[in-house]
N, C-alpha and C. Protein backbone atom coordinates (compact mmCIF):
# COMPACT_ATOMS: atom_id res chain seq x y z
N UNK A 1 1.54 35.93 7.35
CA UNK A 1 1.62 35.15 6.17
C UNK A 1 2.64 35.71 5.18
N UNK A 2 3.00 37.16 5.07
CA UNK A 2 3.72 37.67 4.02
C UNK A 2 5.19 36.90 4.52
N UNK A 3 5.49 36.95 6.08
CA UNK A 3 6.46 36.54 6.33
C UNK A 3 7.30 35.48 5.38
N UNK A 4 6.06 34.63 6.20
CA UNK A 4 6.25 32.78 5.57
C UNK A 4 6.39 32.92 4.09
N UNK A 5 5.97 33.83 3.23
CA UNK A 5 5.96 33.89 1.83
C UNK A 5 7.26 34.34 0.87
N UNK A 6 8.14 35.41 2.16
CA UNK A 6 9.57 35.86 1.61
C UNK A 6 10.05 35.06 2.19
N UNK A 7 10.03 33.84 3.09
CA UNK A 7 10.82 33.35 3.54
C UNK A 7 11.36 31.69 2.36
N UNK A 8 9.58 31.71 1.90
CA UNK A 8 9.80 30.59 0.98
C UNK A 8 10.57 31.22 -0.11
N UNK A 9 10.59 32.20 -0.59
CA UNK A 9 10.58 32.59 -1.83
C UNK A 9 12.40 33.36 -2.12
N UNK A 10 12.88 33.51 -0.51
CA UNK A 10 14.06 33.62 -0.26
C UNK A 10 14.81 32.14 -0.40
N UNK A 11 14.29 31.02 -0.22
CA UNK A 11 15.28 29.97 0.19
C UNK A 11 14.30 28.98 -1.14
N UNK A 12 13.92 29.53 -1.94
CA UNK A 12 14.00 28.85 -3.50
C UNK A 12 14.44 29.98 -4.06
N UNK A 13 15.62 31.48 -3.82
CA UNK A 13 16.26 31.53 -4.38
C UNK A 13 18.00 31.33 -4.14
N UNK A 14 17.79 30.73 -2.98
CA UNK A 14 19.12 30.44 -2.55
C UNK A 14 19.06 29.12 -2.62
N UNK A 15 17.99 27.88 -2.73
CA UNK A 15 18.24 26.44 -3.81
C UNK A 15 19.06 26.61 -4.90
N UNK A 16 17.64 27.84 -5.62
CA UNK A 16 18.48 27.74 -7.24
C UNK A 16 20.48 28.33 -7.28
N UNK A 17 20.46 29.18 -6.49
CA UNK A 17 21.89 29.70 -6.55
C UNK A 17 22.90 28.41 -6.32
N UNK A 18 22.39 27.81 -5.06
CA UNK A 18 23.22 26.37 -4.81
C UNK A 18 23.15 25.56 -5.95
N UNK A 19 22.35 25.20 -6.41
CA UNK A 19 22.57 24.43 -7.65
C UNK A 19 23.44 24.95 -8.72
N UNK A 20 23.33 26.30 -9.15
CA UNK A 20 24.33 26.68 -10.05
C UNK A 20 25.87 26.68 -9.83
N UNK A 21 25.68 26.72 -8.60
CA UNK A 21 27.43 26.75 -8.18
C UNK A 21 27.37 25.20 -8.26
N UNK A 22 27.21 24.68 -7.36
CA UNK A 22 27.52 23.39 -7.48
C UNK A 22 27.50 22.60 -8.89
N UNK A 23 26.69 23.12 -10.20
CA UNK A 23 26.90 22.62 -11.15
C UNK A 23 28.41 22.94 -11.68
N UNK A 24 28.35 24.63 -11.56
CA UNK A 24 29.48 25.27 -12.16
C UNK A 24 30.95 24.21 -11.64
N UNK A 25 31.01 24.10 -10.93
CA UNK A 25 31.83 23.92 -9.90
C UNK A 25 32.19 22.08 -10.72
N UNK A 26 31.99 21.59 -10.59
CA UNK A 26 31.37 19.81 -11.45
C UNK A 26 31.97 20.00 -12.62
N UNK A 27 31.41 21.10 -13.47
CA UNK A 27 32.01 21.14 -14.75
C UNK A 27 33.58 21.88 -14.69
N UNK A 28 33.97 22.48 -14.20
CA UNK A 28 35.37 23.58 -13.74
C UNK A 28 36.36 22.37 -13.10
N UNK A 29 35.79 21.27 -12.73
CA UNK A 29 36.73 20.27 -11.58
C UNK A 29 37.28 19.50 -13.01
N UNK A 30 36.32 18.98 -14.13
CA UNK A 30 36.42 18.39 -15.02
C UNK A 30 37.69 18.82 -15.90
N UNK A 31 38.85 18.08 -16.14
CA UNK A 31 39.72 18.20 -17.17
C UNK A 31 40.76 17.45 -18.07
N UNK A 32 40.73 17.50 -19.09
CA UNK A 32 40.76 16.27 -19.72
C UNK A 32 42.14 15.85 -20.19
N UNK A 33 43.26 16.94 -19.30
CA UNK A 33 44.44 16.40 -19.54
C UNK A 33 44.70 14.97 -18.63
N UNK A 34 43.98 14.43 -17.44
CA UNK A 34 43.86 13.22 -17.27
C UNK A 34 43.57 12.20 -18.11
N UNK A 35 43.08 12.78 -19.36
CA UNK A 35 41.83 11.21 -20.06
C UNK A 35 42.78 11.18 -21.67
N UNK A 36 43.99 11.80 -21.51
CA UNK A 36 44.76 11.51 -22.33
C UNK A 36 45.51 10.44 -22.89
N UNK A 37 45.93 9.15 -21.01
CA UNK A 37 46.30 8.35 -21.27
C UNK A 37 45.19 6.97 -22.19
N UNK A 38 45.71 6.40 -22.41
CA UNK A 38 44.87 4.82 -22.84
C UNK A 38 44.65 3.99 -21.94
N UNK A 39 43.66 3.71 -21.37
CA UNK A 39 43.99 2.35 -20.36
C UNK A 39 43.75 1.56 -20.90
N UNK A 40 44.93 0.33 -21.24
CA UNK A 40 44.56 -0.68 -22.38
C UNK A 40 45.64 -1.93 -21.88
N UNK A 41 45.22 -2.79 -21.75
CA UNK A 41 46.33 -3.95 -21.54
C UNK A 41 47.07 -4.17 -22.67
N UNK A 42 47.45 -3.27 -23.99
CA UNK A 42 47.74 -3.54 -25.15
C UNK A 42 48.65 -2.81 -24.88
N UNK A 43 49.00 -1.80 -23.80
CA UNK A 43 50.13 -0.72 -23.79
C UNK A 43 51.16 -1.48 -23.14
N UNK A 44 52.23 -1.33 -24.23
CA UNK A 44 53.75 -1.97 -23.78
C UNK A 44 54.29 -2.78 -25.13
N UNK A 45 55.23 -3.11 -24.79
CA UNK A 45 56.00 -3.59 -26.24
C UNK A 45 56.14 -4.98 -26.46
N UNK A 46 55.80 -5.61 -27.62
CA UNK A 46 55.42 -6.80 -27.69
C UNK A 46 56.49 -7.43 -28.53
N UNK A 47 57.23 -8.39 -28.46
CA UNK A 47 57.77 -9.45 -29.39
C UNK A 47 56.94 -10.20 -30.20
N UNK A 48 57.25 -10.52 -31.57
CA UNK A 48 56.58 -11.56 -32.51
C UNK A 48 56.96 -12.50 -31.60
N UNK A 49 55.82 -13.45 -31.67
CA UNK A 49 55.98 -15.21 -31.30
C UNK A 49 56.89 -15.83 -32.16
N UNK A 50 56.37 -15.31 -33.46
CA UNK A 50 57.14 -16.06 -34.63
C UNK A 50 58.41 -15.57 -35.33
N UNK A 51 58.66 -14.40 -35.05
CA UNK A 51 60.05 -13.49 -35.62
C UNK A 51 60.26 -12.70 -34.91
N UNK A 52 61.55 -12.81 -33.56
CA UNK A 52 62.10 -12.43 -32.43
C UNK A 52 62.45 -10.79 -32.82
N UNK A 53 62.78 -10.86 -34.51
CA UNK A 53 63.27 -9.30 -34.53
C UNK A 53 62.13 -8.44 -35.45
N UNK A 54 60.81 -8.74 -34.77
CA UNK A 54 59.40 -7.67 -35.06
C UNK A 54 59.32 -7.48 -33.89
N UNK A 55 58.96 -6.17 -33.31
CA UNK A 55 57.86 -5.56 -32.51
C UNK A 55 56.97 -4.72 -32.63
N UNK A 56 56.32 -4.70 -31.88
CA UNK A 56 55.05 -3.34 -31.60
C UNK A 56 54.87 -3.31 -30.52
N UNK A 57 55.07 -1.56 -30.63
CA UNK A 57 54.77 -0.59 -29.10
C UNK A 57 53.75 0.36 -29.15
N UNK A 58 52.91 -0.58 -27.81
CA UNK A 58 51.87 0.78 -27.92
C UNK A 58 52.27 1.20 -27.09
N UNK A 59 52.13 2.72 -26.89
CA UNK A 59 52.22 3.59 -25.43
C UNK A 59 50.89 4.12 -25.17
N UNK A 60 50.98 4.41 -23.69
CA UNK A 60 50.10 4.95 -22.92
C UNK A 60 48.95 6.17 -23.46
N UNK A 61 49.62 7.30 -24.34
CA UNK A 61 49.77 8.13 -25.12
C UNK A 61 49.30 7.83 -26.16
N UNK A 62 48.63 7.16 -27.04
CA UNK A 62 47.70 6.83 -28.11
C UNK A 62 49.03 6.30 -29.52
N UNK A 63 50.11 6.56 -28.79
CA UNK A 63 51.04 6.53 -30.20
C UNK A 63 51.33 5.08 -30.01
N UNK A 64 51.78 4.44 -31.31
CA UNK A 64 52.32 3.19 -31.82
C UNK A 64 53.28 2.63 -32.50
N UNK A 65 54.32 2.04 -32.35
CA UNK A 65 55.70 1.54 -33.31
C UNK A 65 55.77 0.36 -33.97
N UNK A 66 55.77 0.04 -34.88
CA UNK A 66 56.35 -1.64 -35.56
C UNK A 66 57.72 -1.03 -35.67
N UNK A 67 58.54 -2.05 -34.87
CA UNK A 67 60.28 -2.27 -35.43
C UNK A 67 60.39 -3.55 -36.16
N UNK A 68 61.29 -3.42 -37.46
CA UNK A 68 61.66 -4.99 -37.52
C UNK A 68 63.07 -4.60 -38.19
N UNK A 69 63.60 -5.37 -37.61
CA UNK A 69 65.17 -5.36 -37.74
C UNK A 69 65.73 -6.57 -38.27
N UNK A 70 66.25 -6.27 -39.49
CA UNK A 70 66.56 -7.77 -40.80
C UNK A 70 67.13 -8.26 -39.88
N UNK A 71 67.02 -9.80 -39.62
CA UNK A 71 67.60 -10.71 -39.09
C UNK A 71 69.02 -10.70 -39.66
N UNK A 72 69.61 -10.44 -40.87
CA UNK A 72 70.55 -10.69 -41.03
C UNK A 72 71.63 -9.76 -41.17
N UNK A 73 70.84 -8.42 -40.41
CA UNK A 73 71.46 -7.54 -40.46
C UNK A 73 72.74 -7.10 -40.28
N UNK A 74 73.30 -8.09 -39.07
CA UNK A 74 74.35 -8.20 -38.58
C UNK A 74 75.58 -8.50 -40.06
N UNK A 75 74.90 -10.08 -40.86
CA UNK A 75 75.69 -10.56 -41.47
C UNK A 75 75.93 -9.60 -42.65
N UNK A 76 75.02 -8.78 -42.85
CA UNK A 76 74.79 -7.67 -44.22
C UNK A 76 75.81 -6.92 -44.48
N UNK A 77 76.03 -6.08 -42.82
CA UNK A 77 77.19 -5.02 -42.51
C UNK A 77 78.24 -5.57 -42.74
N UNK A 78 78.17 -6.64 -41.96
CA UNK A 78 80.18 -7.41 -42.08
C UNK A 78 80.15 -8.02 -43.46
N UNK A 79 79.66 -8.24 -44.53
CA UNK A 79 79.72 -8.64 -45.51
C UNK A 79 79.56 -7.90 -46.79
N UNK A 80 79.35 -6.96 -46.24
CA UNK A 80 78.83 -5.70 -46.98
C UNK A 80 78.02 -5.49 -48.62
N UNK A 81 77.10 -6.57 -48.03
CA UNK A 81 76.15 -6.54 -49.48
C UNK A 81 75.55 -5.41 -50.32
N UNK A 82 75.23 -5.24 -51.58
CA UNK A 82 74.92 -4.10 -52.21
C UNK A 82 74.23 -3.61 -51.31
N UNK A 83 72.54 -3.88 -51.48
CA UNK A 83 71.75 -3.24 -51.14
C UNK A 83 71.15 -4.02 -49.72
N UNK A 84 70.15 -3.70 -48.71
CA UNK A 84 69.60 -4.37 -47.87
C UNK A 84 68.77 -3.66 -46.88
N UNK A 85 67.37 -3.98 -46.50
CA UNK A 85 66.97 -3.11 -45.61
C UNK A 85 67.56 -3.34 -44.27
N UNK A 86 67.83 -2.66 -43.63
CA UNK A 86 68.77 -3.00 -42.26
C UNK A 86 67.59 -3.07 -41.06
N UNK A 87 67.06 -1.94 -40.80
CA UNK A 87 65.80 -2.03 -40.31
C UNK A 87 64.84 -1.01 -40.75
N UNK A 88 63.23 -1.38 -40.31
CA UNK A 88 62.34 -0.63 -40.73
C UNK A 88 61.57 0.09 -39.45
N UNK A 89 61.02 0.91 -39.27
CA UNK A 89 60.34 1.72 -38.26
C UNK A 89 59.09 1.82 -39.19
N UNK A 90 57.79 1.81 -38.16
CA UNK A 90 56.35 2.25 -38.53
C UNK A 90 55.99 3.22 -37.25
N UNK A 91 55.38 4.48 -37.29
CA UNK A 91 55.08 5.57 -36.65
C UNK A 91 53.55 5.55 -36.79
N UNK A 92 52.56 5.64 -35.88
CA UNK A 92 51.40 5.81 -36.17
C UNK A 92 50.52 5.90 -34.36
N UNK A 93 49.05 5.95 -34.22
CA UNK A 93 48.60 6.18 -33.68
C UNK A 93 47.50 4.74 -33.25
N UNK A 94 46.91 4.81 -32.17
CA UNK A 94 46.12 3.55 -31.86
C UNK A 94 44.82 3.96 -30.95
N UNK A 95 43.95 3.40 -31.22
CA UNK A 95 42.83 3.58 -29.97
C UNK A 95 41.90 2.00 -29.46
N UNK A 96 41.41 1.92 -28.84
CA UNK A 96 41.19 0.65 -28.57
C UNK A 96 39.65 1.16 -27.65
N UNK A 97 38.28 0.27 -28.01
CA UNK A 97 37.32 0.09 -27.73
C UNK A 97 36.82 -1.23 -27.29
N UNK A 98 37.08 -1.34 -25.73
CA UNK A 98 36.52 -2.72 -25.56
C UNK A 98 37.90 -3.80 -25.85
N UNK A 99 37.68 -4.45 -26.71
CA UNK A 99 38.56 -5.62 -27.56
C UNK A 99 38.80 -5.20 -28.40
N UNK A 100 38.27 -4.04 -29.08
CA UNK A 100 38.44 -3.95 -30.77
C UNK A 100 39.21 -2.48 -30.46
N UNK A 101 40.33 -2.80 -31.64
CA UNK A 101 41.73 -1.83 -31.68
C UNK A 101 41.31 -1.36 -33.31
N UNK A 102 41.95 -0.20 -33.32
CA UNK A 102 42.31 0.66 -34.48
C UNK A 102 43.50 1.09 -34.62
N UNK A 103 44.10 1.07 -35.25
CA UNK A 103 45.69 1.27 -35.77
C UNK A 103 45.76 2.21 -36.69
N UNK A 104 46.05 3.47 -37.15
CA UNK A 104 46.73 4.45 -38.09
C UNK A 104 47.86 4.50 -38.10
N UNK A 105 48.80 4.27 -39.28
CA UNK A 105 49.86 4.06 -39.40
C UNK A 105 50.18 5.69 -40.18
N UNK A 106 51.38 6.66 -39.93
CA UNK A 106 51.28 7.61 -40.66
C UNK A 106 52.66 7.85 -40.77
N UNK A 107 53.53 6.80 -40.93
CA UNK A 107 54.99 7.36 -40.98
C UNK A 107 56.04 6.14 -41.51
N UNK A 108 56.95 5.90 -41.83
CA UNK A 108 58.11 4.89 -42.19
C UNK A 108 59.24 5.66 -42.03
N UNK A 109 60.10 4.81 -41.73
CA UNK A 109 61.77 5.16 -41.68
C UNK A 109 62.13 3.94 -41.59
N UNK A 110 63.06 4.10 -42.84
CA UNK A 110 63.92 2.74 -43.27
C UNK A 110 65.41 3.19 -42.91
N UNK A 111 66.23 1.90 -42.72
CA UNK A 111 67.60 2.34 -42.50
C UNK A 111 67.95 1.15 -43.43
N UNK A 112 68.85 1.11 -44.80
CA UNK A 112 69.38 0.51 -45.51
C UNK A 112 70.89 0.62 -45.73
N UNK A 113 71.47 -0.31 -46.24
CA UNK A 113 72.54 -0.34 -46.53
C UNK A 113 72.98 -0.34 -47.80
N UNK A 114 73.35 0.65 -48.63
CA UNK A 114 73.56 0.66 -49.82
C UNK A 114 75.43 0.57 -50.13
N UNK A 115 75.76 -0.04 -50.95
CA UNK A 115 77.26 0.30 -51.26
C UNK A 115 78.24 0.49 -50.10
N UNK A 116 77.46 -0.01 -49.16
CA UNK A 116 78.66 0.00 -47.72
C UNK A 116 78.02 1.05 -47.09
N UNK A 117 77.11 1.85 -47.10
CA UNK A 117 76.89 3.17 -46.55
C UNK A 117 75.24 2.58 -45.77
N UNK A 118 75.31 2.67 -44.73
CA UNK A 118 73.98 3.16 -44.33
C UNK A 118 73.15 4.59 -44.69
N UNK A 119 71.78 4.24 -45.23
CA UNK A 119 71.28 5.64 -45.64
C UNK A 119 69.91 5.43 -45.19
N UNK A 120 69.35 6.43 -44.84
CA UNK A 120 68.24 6.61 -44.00
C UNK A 120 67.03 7.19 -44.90
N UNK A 121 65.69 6.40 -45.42
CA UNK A 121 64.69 6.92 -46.18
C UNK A 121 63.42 7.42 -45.09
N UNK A 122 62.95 8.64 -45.33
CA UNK A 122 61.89 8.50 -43.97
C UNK A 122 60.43 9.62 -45.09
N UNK A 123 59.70 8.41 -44.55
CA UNK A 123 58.26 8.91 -45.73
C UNK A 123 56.75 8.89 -44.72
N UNK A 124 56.43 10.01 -45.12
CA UNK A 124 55.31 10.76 -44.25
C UNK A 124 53.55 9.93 -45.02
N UNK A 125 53.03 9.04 -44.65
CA UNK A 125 51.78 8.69 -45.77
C UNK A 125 50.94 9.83 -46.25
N UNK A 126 50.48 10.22 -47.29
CA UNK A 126 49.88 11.06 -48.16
C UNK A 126 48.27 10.35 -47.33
N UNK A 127 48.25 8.62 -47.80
CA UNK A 127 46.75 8.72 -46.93
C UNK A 127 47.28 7.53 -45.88
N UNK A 128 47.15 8.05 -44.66
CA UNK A 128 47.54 6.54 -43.28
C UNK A 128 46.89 5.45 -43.69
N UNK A 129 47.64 4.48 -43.50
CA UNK A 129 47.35 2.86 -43.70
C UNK A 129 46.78 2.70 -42.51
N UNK A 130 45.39 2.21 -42.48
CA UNK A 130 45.05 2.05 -41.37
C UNK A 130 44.69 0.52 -40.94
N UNK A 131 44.66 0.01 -40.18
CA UNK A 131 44.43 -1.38 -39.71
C UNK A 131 43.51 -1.63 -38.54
N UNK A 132 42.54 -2.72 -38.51
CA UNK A 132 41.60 -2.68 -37.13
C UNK A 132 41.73 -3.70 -37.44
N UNK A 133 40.95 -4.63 -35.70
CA UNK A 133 40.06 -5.60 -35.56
C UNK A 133 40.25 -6.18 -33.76
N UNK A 134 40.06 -7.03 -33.75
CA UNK A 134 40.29 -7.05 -32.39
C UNK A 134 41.33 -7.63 -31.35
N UNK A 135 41.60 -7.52 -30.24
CA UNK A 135 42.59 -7.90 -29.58
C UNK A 135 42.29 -8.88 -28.34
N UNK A 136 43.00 -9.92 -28.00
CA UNK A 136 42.90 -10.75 -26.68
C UNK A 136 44.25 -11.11 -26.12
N UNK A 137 44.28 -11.34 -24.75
CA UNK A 137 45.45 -11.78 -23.93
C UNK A 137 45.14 -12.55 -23.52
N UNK A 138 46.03 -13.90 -23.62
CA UNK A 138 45.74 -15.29 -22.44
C UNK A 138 46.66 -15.09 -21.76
N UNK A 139 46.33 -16.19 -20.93
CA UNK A 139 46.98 -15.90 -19.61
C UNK A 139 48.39 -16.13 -19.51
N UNK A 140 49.27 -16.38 -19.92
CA UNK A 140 50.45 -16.32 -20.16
C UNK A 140 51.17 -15.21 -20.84
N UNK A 141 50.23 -14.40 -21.18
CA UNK A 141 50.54 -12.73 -21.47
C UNK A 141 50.89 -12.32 -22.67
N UNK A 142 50.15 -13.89 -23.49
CA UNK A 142 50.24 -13.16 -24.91
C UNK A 142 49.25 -12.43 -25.73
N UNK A 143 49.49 -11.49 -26.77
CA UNK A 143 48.84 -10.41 -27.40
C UNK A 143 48.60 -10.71 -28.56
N UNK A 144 47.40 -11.39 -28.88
CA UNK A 144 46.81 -11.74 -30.00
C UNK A 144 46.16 -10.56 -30.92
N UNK A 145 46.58 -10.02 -31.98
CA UNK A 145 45.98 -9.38 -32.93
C UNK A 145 45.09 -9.85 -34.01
N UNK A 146 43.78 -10.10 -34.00
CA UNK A 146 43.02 -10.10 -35.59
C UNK A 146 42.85 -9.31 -36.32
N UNK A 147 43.51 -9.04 -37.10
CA UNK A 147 43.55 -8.26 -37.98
C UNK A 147 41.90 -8.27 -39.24
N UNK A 148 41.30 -7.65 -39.59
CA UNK A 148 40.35 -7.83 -40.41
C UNK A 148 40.79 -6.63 -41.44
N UNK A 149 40.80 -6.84 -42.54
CA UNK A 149 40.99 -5.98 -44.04
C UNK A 149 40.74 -6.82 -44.85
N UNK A 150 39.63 -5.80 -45.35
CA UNK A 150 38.59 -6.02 -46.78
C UNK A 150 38.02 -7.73 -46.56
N UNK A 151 37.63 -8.10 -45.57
CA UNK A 151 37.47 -9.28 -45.47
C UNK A 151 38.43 -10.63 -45.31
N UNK A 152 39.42 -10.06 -45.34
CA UNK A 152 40.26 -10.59 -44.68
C UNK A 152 41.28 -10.88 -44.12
N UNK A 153 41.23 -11.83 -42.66
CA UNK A 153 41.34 -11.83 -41.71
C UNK A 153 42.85 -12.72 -41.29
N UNK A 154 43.59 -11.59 -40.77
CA UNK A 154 44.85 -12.61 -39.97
C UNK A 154 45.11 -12.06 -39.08
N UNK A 155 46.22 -12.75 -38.60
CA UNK A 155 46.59 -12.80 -37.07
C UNK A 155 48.20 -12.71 -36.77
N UNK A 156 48.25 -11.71 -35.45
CA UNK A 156 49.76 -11.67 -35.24
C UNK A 156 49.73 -11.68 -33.62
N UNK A 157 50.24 -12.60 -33.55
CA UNK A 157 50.79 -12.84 -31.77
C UNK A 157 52.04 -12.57 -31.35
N UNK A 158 52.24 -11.79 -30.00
CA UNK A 158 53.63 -11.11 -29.15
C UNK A 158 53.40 -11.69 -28.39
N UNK A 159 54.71 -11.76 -27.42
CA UNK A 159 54.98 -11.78 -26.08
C UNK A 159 55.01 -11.04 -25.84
N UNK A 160 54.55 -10.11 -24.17
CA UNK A 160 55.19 -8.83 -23.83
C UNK A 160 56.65 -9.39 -23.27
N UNK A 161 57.46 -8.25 -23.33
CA UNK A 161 58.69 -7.85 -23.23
C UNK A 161 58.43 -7.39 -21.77
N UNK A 162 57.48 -7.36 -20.52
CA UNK A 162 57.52 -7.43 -19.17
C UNK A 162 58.06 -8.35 -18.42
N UNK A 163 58.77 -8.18 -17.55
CA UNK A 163 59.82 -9.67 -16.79
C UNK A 163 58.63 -9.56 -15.13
């Protein structure tokens, strides 16, 4: 009987050892430079529906861009008006739950044209402008934004820029 008794008492301590490795081992495999990207059908760069020279880029990478480039930018330079914004850049960050997106905006860079000179303003936000609400794609691959702040609610639709 003593046998049978180290024998149990040997192989519930070589269970418990298996379990610890095998836990150890589970948590050590785990690492989270994989879970960096976004998987989001929102990643990629979108055209306004309604004003060809807005976009927004989300990347893979949690980061985000609004470009908008004065439509008349072209005519500004060759005409060389006082002042004019030439184009604007927005820098910020994004996360997305489900349908519902969050937007932090934490950066600007303007490119203007002053007195014939292009000059470059670039401003860091003291507090990020932030923007949420939710997102949908129909089937023709457009990117509907609802925007919700302070109650209220608008909307900005892209095309993706995918061929």
């Amino acid at each position: 009987m003593t046998g049978n008794t180290m024998t149990k008492r040997n192989i519930s301590k070589l269970m418990a050892i298996l379990m610890v490795a095998t836990l150890s081992l589970g948590f050590s495999s785990c690492s989270g430079s994989d879970d960096d990207d976004i998987d989001s059908k929102m990643v990629g760069t979108w055209t306004s529906a309604s004003n060809e020279n807005e976009s927004l880029v989300f990347k893979s990478n949690g980061n985000c861009e609004k470009h908008y480039v004065a439509p008349t930018a072209k005519g500004v330079i060759d005409n060389q008006v006082e002042e004019s914004i030439v184009e604007k850049y927005n820098y910020g960050t994004f996360t997305v739950n489900g349908t519902n997106f969050k937007i932090t905006w934490n950066k600007e860079k303007v490119y203007k044209l002053t007195d014939g000179n292009i000059t470059t303003e670039e401003e860091t936000y003291k507090t990020p402008v932030v923007e949420e609400g939710t997102y949908s794609i129909s089937d023709d691959n457009r990117l509907t934004l609802i925007f919700n702040a302070n109650g209220y609610k608008y909307s900005w639709t892209g095309v993706s820029a995918k061929k």
